[in-house]
PDB file of N, CA and C in Angstrom:
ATOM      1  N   UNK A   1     -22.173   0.331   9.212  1.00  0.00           N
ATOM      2  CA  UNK A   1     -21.474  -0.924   9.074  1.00  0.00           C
ATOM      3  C   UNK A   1     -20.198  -0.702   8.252  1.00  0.00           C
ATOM      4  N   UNK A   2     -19.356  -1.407   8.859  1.00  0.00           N
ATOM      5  CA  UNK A   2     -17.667  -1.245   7.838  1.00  0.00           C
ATOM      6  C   UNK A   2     -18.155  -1.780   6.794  1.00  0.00           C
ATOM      7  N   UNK A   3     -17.130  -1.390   5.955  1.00  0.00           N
ATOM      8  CA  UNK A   3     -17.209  -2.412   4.432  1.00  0.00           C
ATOM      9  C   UNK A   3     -15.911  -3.039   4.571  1.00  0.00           C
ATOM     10  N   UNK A   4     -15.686  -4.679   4.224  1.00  0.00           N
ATOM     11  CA  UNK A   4     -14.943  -5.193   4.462  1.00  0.00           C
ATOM     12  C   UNK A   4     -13.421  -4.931   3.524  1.00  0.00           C
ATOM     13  N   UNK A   5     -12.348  -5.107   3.315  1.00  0.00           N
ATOM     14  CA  UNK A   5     -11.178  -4.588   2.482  1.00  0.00           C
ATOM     15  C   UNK A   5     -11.419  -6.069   1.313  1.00  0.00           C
ATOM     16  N   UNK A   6     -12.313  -7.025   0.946  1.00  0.00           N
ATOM     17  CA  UNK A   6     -11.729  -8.021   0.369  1.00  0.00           C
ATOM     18  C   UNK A   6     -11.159  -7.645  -1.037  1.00  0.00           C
ATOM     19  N   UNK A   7     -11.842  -6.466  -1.487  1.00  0.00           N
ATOM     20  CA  UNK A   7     -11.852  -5.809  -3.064  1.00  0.00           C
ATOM     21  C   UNK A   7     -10.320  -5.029  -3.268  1.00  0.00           C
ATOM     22  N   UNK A   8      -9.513  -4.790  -1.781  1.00  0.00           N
ATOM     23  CA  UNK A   8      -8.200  -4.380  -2.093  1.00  0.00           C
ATOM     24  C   UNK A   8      -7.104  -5.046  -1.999  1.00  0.00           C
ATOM     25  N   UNK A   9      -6.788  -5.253  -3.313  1.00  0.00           N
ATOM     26  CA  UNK A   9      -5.199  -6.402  -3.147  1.00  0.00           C
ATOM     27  C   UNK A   9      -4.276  -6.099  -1.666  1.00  0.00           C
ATOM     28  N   UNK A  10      -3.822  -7.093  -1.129  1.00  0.00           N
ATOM     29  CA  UNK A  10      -3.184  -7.182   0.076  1.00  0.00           C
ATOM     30  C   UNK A  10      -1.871  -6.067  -0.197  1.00  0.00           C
ATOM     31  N   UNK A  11      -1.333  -6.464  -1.667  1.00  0.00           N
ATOM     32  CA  UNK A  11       0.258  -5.977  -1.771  1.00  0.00           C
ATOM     33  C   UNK A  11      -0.014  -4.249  -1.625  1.00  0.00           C
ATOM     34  N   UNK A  12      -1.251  -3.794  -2.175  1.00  0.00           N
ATOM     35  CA  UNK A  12      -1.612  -2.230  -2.497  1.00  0.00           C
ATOM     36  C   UNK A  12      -2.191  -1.588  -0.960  1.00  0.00           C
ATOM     37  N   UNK A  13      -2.576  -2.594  -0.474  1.00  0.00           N
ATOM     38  CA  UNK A  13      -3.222  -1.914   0.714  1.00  0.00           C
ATOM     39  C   UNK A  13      -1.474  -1.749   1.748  1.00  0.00           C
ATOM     40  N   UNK A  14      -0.660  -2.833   1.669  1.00  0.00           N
ATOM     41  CA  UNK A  14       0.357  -2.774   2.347  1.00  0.00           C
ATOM     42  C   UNK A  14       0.988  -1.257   1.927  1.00  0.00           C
ATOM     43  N   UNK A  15       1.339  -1.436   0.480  1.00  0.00           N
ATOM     44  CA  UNK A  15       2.011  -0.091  -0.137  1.00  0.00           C
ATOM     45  C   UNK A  15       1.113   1.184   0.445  1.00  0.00           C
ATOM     46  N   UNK A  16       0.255   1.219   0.513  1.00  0.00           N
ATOM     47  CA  UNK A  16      -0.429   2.491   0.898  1.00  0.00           C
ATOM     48  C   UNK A  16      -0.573   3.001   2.223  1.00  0.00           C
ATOM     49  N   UNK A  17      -0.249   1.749   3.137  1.00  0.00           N
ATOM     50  CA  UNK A  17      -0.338   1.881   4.373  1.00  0.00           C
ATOM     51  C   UNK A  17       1.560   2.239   4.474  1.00  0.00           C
ATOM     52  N   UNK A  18       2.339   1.615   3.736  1.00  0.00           N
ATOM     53  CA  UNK A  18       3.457   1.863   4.276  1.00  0.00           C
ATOM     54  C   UNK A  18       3.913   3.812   3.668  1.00  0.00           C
ATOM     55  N   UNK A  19       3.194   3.858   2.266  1.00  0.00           N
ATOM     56  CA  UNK A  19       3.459   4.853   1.544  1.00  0.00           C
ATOM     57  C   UNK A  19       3.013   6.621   2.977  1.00  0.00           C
ATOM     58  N   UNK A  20       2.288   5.750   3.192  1.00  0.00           N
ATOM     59  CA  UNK A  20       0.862   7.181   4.302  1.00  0.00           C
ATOM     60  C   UNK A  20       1.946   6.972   5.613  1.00  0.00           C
ATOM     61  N   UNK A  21       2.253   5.972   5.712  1.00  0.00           N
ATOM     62  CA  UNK A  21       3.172   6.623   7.227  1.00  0.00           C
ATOM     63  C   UNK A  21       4.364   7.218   6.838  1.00  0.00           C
ATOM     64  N   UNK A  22       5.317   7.018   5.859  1.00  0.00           N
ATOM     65  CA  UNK A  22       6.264   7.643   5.650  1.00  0.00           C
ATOM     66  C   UNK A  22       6.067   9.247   5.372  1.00  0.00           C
ATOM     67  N   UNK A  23       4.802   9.428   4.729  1.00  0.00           N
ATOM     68  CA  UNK A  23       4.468  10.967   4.010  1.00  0.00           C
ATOM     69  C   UNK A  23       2.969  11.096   4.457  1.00  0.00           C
ATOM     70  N   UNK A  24       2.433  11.168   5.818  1.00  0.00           N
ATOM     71  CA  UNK A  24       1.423  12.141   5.716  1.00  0.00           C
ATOM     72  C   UNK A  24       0.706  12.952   4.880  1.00  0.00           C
ATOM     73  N   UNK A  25       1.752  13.431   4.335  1.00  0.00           N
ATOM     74  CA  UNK A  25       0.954  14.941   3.388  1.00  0.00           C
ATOM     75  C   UNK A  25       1.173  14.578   1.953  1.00  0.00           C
ATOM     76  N   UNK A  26       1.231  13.046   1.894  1.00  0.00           N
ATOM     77  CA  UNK A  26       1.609  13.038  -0.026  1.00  0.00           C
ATOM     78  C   UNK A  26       0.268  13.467  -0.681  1.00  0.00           C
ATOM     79  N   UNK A  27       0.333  13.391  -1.814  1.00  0.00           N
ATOM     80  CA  UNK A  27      -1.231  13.529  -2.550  1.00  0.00           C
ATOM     81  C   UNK A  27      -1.760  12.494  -3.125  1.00  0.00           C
ATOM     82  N   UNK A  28      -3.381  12.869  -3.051  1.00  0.00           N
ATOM     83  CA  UNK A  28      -3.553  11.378  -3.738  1.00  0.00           C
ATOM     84  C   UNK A  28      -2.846  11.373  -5.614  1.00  0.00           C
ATOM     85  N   UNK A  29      -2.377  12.034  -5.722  1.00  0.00           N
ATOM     86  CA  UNK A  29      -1.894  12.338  -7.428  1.00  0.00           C
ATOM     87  C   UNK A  29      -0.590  11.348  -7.265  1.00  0.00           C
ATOM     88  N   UNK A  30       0.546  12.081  -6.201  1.00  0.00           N
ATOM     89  CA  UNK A  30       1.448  11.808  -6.060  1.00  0.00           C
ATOM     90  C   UNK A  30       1.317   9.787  -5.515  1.00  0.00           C
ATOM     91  N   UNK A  31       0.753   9.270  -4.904  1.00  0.00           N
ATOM     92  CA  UNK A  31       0.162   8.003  -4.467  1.00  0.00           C
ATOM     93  C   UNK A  31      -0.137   7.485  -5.510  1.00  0.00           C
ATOM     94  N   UNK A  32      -0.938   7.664  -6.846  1.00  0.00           N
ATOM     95  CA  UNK A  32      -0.839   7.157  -7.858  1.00  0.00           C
ATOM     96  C   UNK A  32       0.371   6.924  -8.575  1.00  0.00           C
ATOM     97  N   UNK A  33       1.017   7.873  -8.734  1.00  0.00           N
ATOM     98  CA  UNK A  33       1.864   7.845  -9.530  1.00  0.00           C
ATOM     99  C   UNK A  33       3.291   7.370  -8.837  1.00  0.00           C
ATOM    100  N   UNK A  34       3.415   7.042  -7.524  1.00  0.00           N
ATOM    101  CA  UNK A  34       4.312   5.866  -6.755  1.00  0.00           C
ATOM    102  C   UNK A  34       3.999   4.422  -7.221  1.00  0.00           C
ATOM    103  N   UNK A  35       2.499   4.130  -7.362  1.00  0.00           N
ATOM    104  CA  UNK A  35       2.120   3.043  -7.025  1.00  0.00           C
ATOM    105  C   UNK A  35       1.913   2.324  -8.757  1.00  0.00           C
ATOM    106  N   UNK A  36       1.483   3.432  -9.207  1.00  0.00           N
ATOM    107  CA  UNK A  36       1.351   3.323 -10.935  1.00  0.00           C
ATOM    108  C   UNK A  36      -0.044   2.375 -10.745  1.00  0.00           C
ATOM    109  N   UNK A  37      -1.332   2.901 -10.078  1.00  0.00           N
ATOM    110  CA  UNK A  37      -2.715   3.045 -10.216  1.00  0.00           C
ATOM    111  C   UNK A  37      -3.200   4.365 -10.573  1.00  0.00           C
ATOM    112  N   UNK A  38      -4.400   4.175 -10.827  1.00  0.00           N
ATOM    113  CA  UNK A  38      -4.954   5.472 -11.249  1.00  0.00           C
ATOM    114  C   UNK A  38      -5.277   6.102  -9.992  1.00  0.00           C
ATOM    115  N   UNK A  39      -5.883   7.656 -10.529  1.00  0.00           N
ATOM    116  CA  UNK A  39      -6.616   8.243  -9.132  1.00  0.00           C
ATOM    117  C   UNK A  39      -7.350   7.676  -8.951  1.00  0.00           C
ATOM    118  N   UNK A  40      -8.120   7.397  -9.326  1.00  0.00           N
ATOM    119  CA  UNK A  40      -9.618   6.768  -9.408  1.00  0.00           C
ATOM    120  C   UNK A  40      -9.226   5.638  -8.133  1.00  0.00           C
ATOM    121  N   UNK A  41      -8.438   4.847  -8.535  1.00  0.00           N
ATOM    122  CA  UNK A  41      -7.959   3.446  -7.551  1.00  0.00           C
ATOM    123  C   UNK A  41      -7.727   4.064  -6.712  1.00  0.00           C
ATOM    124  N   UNK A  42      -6.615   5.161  -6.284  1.00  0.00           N
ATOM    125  CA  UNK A  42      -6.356   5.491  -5.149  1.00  0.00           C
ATOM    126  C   UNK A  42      -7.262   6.057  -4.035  1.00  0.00           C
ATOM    127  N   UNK A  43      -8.287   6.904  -4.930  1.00  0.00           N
ATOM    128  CA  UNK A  43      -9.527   7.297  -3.957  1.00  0.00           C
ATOM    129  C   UNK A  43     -10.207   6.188  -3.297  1.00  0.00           C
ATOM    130  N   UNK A  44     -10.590   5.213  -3.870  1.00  0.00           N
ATOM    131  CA  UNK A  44     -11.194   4.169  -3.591  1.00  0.00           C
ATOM    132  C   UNK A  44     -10.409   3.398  -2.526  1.00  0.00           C
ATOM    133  N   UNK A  45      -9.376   3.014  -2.578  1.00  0.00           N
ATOM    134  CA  UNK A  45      -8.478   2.638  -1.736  1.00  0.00           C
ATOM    135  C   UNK A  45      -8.185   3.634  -0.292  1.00  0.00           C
ATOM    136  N   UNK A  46      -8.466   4.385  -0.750  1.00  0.00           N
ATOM    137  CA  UNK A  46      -8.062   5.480   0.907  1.00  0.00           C
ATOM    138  C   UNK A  46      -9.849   5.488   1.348  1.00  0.00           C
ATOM    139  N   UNK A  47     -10.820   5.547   0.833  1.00  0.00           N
ATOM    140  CA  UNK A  47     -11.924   5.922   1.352  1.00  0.00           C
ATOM    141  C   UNK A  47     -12.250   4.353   1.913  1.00  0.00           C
ATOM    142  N   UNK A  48     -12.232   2.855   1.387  1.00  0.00           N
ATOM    143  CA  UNK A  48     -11.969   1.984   1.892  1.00  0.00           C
ATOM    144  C   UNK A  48     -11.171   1.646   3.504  1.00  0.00           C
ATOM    145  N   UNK A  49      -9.814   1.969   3.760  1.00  0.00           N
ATOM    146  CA  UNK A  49      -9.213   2.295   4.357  1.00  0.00           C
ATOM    147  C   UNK A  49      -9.395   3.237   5.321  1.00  0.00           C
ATOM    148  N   UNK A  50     -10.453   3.887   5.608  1.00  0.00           N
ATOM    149  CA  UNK A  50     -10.898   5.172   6.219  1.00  0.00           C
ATOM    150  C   UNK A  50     -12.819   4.367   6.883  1.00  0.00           C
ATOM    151  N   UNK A  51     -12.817   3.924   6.172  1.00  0.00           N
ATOM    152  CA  UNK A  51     -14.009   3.147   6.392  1.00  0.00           C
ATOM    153  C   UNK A  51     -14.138   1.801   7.514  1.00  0.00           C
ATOM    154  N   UNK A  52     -12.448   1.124   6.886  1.00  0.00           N
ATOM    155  CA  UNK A  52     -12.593   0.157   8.100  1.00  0.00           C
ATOM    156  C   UNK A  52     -11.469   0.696   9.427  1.00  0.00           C
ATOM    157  N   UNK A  53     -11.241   1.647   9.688  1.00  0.00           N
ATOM    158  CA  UNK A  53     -10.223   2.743  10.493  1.00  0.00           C
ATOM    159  C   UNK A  53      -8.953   2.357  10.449  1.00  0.00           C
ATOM    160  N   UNK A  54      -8.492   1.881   9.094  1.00  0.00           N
ATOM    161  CA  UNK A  54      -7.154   2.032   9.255  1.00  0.00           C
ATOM    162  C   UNK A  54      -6.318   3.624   9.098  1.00  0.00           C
ATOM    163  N   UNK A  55      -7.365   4.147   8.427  1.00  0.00           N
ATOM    164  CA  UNK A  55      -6.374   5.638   8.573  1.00  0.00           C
ATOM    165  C   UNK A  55      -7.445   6.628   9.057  1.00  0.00           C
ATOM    166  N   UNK A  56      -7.369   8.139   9.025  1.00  0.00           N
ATOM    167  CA  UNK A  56      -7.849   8.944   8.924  1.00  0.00           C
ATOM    168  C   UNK A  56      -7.520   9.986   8.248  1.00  0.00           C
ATOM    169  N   UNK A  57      -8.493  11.201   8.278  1.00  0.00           N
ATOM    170  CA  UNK A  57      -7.819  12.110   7.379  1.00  0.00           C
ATOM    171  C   UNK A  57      -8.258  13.843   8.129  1.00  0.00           C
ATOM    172  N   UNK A  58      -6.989  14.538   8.167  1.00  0.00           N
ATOM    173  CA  UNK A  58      -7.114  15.920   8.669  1.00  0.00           C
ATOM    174  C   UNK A  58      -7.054  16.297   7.128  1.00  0.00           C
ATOM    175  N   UNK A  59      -8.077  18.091   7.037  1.00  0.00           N
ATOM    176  CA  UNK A  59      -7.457  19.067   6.413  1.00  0.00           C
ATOM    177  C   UNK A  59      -6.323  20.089   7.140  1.00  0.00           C
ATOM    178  N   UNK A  60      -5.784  20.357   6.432  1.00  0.00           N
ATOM    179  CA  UNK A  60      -4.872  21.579   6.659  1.00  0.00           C
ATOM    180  C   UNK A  60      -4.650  22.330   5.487  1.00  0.00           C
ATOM    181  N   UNK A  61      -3.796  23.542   5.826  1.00  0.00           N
ATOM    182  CA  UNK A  61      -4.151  25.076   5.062  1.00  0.00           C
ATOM    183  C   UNK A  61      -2.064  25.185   5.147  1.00  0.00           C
ATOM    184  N   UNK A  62      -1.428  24.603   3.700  1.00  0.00           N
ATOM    185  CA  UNK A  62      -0.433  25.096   3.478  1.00  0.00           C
ATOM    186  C   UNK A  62      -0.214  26.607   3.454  1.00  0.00           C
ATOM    187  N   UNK A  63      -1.303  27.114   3.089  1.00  0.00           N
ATOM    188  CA  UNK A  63      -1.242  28.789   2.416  1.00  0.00           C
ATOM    189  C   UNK A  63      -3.185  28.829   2.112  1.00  0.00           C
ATOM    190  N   UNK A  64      -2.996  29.851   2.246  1.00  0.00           N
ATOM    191  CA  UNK A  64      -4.582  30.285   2.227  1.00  0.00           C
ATOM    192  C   UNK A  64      -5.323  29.255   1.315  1.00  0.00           C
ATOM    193  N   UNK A  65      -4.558  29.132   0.049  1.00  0.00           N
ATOM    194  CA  UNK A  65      -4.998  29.343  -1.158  1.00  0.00           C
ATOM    195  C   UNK A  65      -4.710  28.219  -2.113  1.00  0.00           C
ATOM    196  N   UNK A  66      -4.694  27.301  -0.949  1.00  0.00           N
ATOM    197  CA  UNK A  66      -4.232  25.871  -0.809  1.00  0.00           C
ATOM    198  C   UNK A  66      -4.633  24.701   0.148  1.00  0.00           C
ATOM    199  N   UNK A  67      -5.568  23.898   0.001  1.00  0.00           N
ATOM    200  CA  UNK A  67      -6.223  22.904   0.644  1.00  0.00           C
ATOM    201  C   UNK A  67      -5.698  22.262   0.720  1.00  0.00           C
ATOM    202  N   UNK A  68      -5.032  21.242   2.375  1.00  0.00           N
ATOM    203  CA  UNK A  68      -3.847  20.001   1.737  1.00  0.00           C
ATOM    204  C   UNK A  68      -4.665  18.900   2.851  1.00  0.00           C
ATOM    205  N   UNK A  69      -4.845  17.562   2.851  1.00  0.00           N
ATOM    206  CA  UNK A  69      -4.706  17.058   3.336  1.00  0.00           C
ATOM    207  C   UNK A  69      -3.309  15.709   4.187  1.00  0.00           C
ATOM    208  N   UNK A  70      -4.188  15.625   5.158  1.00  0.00           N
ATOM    209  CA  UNK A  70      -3.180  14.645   6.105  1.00  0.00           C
ATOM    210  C   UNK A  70      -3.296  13.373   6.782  1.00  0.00           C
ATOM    211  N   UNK A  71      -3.163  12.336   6.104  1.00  0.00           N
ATOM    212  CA  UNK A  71      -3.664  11.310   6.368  1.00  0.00           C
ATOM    213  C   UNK A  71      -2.683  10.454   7.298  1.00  0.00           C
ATOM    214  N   UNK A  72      -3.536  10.156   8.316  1.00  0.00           N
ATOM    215  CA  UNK A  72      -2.775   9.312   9.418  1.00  0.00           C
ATOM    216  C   UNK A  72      -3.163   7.818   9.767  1.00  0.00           C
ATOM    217  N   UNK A  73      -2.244   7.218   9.851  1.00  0.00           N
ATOM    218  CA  UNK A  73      -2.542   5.300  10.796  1.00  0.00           C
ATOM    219  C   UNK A  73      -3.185   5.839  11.623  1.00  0.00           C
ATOM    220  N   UNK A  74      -4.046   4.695  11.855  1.00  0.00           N
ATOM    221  CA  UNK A  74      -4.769   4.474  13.375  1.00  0.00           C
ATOM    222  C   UNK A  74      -3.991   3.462  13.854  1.00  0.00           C
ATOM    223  N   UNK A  75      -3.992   3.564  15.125  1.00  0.00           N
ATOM    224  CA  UNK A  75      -3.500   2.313  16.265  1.00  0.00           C
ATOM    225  C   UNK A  75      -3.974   0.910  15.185  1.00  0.00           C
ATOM    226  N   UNK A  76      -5.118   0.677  14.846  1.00  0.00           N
ATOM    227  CA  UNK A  76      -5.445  -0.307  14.186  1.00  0.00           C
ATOM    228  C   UNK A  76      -4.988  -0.568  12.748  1.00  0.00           C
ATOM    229  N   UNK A  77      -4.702   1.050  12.429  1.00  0.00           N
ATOM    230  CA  UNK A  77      -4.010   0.797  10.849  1.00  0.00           C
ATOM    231  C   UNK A  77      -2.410   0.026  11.299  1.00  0.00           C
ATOM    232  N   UNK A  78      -2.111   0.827  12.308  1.00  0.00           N
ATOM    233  CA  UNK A  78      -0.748   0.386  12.781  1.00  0.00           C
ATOM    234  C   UNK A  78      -0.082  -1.400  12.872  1.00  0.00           C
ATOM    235  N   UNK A  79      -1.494  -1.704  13.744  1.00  0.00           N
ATOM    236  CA  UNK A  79      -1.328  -3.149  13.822  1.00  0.00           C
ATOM    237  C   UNK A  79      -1.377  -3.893  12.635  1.00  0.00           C
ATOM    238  N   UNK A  80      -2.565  -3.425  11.427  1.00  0.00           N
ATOM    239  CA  UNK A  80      -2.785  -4.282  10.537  1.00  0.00           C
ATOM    240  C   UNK A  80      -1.441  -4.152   9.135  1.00  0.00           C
ATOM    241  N   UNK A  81      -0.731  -3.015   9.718  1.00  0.00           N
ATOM    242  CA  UNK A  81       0.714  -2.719   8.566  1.00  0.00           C
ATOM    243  C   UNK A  81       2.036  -3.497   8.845  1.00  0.00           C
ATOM    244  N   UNK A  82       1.993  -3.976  10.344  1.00  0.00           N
ATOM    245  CA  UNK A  82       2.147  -4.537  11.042  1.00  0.00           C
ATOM    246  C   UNK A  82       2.042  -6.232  10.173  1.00  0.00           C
ATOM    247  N   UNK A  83       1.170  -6.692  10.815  1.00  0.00           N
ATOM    248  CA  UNK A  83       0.690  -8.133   9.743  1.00  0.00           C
ATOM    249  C   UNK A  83       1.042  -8.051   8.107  1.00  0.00           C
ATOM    250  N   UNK A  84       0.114  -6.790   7.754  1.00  0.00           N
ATOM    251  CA  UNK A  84       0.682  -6.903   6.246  1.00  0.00           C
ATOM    252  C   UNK A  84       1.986  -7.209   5.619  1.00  0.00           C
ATOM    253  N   UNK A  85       2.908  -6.216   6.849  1.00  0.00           N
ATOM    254  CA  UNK A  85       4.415  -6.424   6.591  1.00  0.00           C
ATOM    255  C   UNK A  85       4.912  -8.004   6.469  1.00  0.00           C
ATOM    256  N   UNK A  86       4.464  -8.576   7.271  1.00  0.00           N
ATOM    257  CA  UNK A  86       5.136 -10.422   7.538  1.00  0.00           C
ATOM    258  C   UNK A  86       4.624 -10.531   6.545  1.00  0.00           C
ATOM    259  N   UNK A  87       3.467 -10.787   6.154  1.00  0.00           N
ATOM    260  CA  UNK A  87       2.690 -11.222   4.955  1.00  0.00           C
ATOM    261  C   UNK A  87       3.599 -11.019   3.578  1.00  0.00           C
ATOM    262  N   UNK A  88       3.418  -9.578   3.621  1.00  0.00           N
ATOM    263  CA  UNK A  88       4.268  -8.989   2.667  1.00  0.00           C
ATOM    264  C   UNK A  88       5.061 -10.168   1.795  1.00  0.00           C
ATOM    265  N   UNK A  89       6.219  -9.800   3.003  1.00  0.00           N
ATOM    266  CA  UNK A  89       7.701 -10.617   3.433  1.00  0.00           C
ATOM    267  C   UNK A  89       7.594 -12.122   2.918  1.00  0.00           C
ATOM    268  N   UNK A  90       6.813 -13.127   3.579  1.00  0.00           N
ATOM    269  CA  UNK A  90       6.923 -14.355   3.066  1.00  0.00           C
ATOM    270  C   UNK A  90       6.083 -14.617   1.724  1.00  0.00           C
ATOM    271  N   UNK A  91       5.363 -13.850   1.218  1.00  0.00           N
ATOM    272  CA  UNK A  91       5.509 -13.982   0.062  1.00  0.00           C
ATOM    273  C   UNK A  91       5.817 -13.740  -1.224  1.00  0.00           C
ATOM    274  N   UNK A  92       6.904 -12.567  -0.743  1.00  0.00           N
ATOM    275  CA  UNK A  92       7.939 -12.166  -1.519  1.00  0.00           C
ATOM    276  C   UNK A  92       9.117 -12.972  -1.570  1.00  0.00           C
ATOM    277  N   UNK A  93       9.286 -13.645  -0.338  1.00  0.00           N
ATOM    278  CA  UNK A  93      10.226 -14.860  -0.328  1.00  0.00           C
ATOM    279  C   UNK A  93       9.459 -16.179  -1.116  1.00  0.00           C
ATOM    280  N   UNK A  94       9.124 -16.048  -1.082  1.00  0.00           N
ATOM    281  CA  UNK A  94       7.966 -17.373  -1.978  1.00  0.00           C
ATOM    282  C   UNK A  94       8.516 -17.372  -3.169  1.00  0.00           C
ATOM    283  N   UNK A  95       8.117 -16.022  -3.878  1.00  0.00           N
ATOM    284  CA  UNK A  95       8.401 -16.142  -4.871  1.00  0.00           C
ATOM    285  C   UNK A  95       9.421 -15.626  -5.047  1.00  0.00           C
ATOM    286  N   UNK A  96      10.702 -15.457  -4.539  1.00  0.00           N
ATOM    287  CA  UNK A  96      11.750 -15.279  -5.165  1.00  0.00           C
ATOM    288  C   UNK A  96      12.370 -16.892  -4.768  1.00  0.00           C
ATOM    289  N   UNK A  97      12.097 -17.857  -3.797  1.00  0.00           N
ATOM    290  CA  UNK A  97      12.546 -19.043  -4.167  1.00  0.00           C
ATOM    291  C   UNK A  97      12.156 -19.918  -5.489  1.00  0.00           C
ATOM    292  N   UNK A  98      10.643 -19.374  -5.943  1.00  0.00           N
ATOM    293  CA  UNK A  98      10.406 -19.939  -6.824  1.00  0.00           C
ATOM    294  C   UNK A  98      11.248 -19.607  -8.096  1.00  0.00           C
ATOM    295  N   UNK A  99      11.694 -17.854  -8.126  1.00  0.00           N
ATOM    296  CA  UNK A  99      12.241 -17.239  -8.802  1.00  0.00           C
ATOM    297  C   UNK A  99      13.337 -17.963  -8.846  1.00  0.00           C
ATOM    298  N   UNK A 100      14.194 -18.309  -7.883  1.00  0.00           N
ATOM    299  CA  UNK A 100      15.784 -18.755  -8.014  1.00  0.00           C
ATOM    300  C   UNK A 100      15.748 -20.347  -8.907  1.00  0.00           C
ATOM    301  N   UNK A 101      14.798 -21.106  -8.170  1.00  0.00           N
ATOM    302  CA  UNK A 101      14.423 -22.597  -8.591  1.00  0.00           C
ATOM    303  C   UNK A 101      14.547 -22.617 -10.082  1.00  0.00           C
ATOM    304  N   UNK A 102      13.567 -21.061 -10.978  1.00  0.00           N
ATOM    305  CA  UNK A 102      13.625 -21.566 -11.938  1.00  0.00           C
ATOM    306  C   UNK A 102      14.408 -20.780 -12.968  1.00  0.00           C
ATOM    307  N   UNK A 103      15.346 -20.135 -12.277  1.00  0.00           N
ATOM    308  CA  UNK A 103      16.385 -19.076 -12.571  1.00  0.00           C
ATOM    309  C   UNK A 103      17.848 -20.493 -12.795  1.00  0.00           C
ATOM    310  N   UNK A 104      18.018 -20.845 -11.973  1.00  0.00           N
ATOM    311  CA  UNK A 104      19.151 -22.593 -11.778  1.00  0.00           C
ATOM    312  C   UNK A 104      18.580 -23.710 -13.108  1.00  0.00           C
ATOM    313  N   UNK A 105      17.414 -23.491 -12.821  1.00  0.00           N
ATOM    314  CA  UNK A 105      17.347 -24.448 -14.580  1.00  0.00           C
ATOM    315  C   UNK A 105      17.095 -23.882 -15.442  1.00  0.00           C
ATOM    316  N   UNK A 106      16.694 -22.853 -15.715  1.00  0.00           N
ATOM    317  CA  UNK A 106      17.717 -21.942 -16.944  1.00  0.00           C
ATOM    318  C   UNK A 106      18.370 -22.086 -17.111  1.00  0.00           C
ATOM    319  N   UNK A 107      19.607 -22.044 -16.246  1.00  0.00           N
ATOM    320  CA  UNK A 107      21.094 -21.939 -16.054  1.00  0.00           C
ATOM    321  C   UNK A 107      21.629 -23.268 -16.771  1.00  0.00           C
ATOM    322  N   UNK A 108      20.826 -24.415 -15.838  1.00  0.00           N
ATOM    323  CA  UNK A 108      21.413 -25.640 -16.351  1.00  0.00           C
ATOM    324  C   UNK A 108      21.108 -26.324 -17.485  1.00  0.00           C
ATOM    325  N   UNK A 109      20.423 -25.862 -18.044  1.00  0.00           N
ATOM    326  CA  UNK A 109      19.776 -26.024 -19.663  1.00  0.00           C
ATOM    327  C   UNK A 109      20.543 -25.328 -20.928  1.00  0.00           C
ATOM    328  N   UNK A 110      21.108 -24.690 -20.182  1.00  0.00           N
ATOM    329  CA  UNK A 110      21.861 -23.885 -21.325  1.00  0.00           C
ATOM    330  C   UNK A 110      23.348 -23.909 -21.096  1.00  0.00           C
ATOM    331  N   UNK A 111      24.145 -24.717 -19.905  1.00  0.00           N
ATOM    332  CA  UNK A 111      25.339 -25.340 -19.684  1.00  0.00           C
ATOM    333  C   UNK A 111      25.230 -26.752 -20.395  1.00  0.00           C
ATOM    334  N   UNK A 112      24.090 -27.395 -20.717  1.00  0.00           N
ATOM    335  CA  UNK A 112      24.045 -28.603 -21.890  1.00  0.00           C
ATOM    336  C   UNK A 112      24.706 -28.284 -23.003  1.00  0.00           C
TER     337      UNK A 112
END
């Protein structure tokens, strides 16, 4: 049985889905430290994500002597990065109208 995503914030699952298509081969170290979660979060978040098939994961062999993985969208991760994105979007516009609204009475409080 999947486990459902409700336990991963929308904005982190977006970032991670957008972070994994741009860089395949980032690390989960490097993914933390974009996102400024711990490893700990990030494991949890990709094994989540792997669970309900939004991604998957290849090994590969940079050099012998070196284990790397490669994590890819699924068609379904695709679609749901997809949604996340609009999502994203209007409520980043949300709150930057709210932002401006109360950015203008600042403004006009202190032209008194």
């Amino acid at each position: 049985m999947k486990k459902p995503l409700k336990s991963i914030d929308l904005d982190l699952h977006f970032r991670i889905l957008h972070l994994l298509e741009d860089n395949p081969d980032i690390s989960q170290r490097e993914i933390a430290r974009k996102l400024g979660i711990s490893l700990g979060g990030v494991n949890y978040c990709l094994k989540a994500l792997i669970d309900v098939g939004h991604i998957k994961i290849h090994n590969f062999n940079e050099n012998p002597k070196k284990i790397g993985y490669l994590y890819l969208l699924t068609p379904k991760g695709i679609s749901e990065k997809v949604k996340l994105t609009s999502g994203f979007l209007k409520r980043k516009m949300t709150e930057y109208h709210a932002l401006r609204k109360e950015i203008d009475s600042l403004q006009s409080r202190l032209k008194v």
